[in-house]
N, C-alpha and C. Protein backbone atom coordinates (compact mmCIF):
# COMPACT_ATOMS: atom_id res chain seq x y z
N UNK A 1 95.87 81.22 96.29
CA UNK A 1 95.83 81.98 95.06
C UNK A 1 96.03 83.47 95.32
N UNK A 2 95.80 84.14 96.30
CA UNK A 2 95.64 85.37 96.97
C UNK A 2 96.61 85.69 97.39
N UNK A 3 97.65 84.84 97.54
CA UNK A 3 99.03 85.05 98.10
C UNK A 3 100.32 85.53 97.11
N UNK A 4 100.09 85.08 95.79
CA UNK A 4 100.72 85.00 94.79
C UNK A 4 101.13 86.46 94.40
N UNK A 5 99.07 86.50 94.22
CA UNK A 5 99.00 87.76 93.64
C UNK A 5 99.16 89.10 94.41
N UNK A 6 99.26 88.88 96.11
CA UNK A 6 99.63 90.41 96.78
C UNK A 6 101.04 90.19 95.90
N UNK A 7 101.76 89.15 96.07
CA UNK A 7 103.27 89.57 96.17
C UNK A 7 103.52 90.17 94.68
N UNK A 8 102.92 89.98 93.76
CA UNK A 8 102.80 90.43 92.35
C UNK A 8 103.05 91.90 92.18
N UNK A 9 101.93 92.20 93.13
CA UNK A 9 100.77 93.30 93.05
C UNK A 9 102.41 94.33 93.93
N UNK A 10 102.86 93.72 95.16
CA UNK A 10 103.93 94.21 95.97
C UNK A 10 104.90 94.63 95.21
N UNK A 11 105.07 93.59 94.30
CA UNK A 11 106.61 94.27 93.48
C UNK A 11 106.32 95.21 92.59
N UNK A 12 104.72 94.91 92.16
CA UNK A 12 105.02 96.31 91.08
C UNK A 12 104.89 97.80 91.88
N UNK A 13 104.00 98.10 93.01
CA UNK A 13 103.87 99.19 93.64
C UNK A 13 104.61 99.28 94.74
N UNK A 14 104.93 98.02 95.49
CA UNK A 14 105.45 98.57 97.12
C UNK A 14 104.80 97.70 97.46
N UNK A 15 105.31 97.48 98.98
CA UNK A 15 104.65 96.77 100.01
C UNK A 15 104.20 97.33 100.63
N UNK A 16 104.65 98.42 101.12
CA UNK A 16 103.97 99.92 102.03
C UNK A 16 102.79 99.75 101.56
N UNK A 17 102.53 100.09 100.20
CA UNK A 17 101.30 100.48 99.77
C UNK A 17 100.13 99.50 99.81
N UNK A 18 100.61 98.32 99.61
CA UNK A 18 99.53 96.99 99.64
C UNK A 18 99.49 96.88 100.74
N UNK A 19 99.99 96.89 101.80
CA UNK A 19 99.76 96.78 103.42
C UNK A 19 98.90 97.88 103.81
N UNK A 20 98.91 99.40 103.34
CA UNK A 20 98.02 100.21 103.47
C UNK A 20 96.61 100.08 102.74
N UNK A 21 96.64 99.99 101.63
CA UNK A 21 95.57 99.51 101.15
C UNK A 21 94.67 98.25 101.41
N UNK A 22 95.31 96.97 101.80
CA UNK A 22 94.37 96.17 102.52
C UNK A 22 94.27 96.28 103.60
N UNK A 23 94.92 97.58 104.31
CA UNK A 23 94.31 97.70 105.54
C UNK A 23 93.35 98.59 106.03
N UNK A 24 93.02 99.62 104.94
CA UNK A 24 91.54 100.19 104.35
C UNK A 24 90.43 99.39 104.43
N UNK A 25 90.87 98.89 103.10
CA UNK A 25 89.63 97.69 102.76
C UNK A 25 89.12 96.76 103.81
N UNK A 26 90.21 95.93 104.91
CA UNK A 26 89.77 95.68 105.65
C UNK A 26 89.20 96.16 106.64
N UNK A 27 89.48 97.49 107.01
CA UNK A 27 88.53 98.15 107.62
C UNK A 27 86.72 98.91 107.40
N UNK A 28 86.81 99.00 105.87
CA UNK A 28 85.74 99.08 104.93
C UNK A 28 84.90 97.33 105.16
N UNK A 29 85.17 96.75 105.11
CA UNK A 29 84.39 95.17 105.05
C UNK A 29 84.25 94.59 106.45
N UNK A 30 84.75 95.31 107.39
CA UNK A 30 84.20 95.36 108.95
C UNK A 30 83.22 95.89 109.10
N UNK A 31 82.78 97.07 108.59
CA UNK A 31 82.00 98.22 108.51
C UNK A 31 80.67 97.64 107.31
N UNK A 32 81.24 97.36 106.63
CA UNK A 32 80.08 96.29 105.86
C UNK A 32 79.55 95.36 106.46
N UNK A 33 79.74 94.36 107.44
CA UNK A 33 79.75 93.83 108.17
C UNK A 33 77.76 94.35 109.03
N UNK A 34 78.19 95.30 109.13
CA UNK A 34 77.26 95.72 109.93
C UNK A 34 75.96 96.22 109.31
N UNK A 35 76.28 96.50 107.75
CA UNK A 35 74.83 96.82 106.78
C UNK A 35 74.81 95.30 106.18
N UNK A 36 75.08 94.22 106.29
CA UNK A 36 74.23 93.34 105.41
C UNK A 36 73.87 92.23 106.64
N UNK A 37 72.48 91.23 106.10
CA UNK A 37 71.68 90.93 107.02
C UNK A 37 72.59 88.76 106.86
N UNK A 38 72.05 88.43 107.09
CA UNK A 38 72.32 86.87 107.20
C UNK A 38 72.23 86.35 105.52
N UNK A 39 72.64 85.69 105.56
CA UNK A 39 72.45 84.98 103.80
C UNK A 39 74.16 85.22 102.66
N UNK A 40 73.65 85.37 101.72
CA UNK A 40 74.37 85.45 100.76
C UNK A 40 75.45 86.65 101.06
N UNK A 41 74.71 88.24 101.46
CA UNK A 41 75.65 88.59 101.73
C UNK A 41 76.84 88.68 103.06
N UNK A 42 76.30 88.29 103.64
CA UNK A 42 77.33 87.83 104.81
C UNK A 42 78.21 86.84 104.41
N UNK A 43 78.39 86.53 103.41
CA UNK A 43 78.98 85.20 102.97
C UNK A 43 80.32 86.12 101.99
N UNK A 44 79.62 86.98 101.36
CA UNK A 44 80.80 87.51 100.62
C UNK A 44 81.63 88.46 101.25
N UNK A 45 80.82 89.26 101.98
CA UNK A 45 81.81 90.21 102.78
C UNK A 45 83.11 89.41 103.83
N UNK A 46 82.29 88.03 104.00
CA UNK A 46 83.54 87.15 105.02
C UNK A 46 84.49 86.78 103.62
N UNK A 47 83.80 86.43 102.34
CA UNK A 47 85.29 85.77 101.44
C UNK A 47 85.52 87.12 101.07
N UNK A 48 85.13 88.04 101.28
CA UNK A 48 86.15 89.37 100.86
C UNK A 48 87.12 89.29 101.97
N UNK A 49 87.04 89.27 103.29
CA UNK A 49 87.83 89.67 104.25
C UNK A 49 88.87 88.51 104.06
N UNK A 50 88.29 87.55 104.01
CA UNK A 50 89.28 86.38 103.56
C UNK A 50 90.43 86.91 102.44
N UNK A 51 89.87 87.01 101.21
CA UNK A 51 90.70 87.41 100.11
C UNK A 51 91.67 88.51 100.56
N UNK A 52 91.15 89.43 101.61
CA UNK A 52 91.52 90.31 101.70
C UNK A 52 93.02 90.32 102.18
N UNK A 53 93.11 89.67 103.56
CA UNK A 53 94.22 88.86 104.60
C UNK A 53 94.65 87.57 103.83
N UNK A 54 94.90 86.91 102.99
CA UNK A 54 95.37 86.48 102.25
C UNK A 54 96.02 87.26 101.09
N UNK A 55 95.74 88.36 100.92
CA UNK A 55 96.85 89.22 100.26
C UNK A 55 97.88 89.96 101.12
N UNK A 56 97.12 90.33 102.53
CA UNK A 56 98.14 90.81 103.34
C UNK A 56 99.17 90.06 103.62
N UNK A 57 98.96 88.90 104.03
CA UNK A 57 99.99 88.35 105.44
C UNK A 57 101.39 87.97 104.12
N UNK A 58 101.58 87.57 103.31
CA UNK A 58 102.61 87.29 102.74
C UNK A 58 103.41 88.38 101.93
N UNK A 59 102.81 89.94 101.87
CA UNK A 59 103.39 90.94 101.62
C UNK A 59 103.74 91.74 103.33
N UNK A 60 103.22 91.60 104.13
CA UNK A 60 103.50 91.88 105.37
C UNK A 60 105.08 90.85 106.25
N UNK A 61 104.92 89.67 105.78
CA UNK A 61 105.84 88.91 106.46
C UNK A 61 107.34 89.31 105.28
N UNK A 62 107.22 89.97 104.46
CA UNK A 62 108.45 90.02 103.43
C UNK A 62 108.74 91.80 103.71
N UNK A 63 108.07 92.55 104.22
CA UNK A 63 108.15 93.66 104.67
C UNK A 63 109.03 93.73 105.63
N UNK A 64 108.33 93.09 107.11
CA UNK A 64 109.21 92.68 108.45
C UNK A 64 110.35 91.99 108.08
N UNK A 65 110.18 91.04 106.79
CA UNK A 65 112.21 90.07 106.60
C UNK A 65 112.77 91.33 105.99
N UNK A 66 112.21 92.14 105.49
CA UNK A 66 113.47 93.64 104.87
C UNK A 66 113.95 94.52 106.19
N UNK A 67 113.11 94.70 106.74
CA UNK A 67 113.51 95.75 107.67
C UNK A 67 114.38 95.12 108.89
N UNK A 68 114.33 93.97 108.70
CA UNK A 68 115.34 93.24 110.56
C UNK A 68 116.95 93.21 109.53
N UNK A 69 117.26 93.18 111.22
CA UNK A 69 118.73 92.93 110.68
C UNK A 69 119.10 91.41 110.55
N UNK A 70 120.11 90.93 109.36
CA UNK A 70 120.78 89.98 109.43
C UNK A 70 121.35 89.36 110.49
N UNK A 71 121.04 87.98 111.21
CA UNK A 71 121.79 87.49 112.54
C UNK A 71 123.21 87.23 111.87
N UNK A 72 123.65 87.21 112.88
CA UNK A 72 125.33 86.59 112.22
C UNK A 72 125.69 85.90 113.62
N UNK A 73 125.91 84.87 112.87
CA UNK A 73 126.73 83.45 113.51
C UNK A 73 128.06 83.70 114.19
N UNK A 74 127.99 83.67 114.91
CA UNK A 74 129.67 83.40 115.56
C UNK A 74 130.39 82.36 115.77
């Protein structure tokens, strides 16, 4: 479901920008990581990080297919 919506989110602003921005956040919810104790919230900060890299990787892998060059067959 998370995948859909980076690429959504990609076309209306950029991919630059969603790749920068979840790569904030994921650095913000590492760092959270370290203020919450066992239980409930350790549970959300992991489905945040989850949600998080599930928006990345499919605006990241369409980033890297823009920027390579076309192979050509011989």
């Amino acid at each position: 479901m998370a995948g859909p919506v980076g690429g959504w989110i990609s076309d209306r602003i950029g991919s630059t920008k969603v790749i920068i921005v979840t790569g904030i956040l994921s650095g913000l919810m590492i760092f959270a990581l370290r203020m919450v104790s066992l239980g409930w919230g350790l549970w959300i900060v992991l489905w945040a990080i989850g949600v998080i890299q599930a928006v990345r990787f499919p605006v990241t892998e369409v980033f890297i297919m823009s920027q390579s060059l076309p192979r050509t067959v011989r």
